[in-house]
Protein backbone atom coordinates (compact mmCIF):
# COMPACT_ATOMS: atom_id res chain seq x y z
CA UNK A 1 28.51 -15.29 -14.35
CA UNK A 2 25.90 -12.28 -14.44
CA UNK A 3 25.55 -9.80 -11.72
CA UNK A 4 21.95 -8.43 -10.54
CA UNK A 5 21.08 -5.84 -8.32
CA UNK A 6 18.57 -6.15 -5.39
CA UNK A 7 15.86 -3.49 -5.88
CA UNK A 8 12.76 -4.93 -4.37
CA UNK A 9 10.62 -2.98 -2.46
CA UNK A 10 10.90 -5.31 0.33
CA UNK A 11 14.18 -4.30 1.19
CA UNK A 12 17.09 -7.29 1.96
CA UNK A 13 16.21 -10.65 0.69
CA UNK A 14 17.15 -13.97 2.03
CA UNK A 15 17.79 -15.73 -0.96
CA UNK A 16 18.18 -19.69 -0.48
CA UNK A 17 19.25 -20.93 -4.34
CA UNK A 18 22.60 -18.21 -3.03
CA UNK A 19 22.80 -19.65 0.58
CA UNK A 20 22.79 -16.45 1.75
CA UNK A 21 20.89 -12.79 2.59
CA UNK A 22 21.13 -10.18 -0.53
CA UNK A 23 21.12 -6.24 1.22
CA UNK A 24 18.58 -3.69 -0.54
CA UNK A 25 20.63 -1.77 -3.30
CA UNK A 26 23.15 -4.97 -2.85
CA UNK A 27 24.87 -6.17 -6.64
CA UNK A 28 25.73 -9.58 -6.93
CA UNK A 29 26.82 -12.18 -8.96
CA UNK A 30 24.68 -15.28 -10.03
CA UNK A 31 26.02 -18.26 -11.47
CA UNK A 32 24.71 -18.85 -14.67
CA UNK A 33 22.69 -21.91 -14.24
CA UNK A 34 20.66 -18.98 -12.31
CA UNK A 35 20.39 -16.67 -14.46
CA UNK A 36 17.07 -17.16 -15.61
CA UNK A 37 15.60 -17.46 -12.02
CA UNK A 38 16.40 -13.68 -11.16
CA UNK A 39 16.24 -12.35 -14.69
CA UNK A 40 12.26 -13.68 -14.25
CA UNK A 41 11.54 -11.44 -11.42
CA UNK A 42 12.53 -7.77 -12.67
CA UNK A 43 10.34 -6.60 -9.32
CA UNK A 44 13.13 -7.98 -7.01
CA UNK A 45 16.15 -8.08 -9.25
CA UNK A 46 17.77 -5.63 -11.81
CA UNK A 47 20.49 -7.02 -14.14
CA UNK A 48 23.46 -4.77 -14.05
CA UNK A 49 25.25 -3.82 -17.16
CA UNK A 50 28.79 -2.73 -17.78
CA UNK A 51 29.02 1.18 -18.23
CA UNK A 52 29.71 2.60 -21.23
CA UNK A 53 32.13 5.89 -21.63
CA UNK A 54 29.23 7.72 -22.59
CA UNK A 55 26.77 6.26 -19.77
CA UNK A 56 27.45 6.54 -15.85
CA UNK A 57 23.36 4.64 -15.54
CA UNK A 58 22.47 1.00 -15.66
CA UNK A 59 19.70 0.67 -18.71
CA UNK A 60 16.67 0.34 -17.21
CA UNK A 61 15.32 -3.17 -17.65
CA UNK A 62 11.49 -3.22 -19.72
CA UNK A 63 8.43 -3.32 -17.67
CA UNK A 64 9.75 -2.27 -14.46
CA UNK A 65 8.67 1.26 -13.16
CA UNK A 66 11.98 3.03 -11.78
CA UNK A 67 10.01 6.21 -10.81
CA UNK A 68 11.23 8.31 -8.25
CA UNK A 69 10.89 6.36 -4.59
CA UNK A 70 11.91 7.91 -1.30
CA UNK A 71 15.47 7.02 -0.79
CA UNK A 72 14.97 6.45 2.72
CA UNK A 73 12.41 3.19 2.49
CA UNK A 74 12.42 2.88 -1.50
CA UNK A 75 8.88 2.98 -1.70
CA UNK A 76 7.41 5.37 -4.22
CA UNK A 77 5.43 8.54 -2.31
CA UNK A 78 1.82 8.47 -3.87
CA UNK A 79 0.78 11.58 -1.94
CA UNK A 80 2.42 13.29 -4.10
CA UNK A 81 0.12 15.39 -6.72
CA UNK A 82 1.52 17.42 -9.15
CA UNK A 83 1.10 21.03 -9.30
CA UNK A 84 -2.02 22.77 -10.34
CA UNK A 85 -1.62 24.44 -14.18
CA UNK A 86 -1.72 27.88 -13.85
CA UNK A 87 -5.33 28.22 -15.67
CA UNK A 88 -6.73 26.28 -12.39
CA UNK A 89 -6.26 29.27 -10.20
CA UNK A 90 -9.15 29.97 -7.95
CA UNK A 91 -11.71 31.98 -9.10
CA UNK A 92 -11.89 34.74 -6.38
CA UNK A 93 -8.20 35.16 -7.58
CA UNK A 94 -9.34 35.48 -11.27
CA UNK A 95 -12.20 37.80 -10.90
CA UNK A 96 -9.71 40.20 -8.13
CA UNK A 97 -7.08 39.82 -11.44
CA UNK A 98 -10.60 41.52 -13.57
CA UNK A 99 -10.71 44.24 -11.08
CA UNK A 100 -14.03 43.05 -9.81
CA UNK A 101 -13.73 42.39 -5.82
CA UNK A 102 -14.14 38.89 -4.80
CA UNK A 103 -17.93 37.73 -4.54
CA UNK A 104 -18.80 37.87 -0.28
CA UNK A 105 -19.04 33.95 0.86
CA UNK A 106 -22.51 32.60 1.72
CA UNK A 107 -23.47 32.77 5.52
CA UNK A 108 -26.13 30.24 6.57
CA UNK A 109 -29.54 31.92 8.08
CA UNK A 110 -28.89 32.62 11.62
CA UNK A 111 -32.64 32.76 12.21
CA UNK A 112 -34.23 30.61 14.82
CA UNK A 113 -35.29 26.64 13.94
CA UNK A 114 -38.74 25.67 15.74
CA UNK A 115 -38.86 23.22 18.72
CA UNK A 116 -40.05 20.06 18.71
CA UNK A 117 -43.81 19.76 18.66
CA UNK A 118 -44.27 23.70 17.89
């Protein structure tokens, strides 16, 4: 009998080839006529290995992205963006770094505009 863990995004899945409802984050066992069913859809199910001595993590299991989710919904946080480099500072910051002051920012022309038909 192998035992698989539920990771799908979609949170608990009602699973009828089990007769029952498997919990996000649930690990359960599958007979082995099943085996191949939920080993086919890494997306939704995670085989879980025995830990070693050395090893307190499942491997991960090829082709499926584990990045880091939000552990409240499990869905991974694209707004994230990572961090400028350093070298991507602004520029008024590099110039004030030169001990030039910062170049004055461009005011548009408060003059008047003509009225219509003038």
């Amino acid at each position: 009998m192998a035992k698989y863990l539920n990771v799908s995004p979609l949170g608990a899945l009602d699973v009828p080839a089990l007769g029952r409802t498997i919990e996000a984050g649930e690990a359960f066992d599958v007979p082995d006529e099943l085996d191949e069913f939920f080993n086919d859809q890494a997306e939704n199910f995670q085989p879980v290995t025995a830990r070693s001595k050395r090893s307190r993590k499942s491997e991960p299991v090829p082709g499926v992205d584990v990045g880091i989710s939000d552990t409240e919904t499990g869905f991974a946080d694209s707004t994230d963006e990572p961090a400028p480099e350093a070298d991507e500072a602004a520029p008024a910051a590099a110039s004030a770094d030169a001990g030039e002051p910062a170049p004055e920012p461009e005011t548009p022309d408060a003059g008047t505009t003509p009225k219509d038909g003038e």
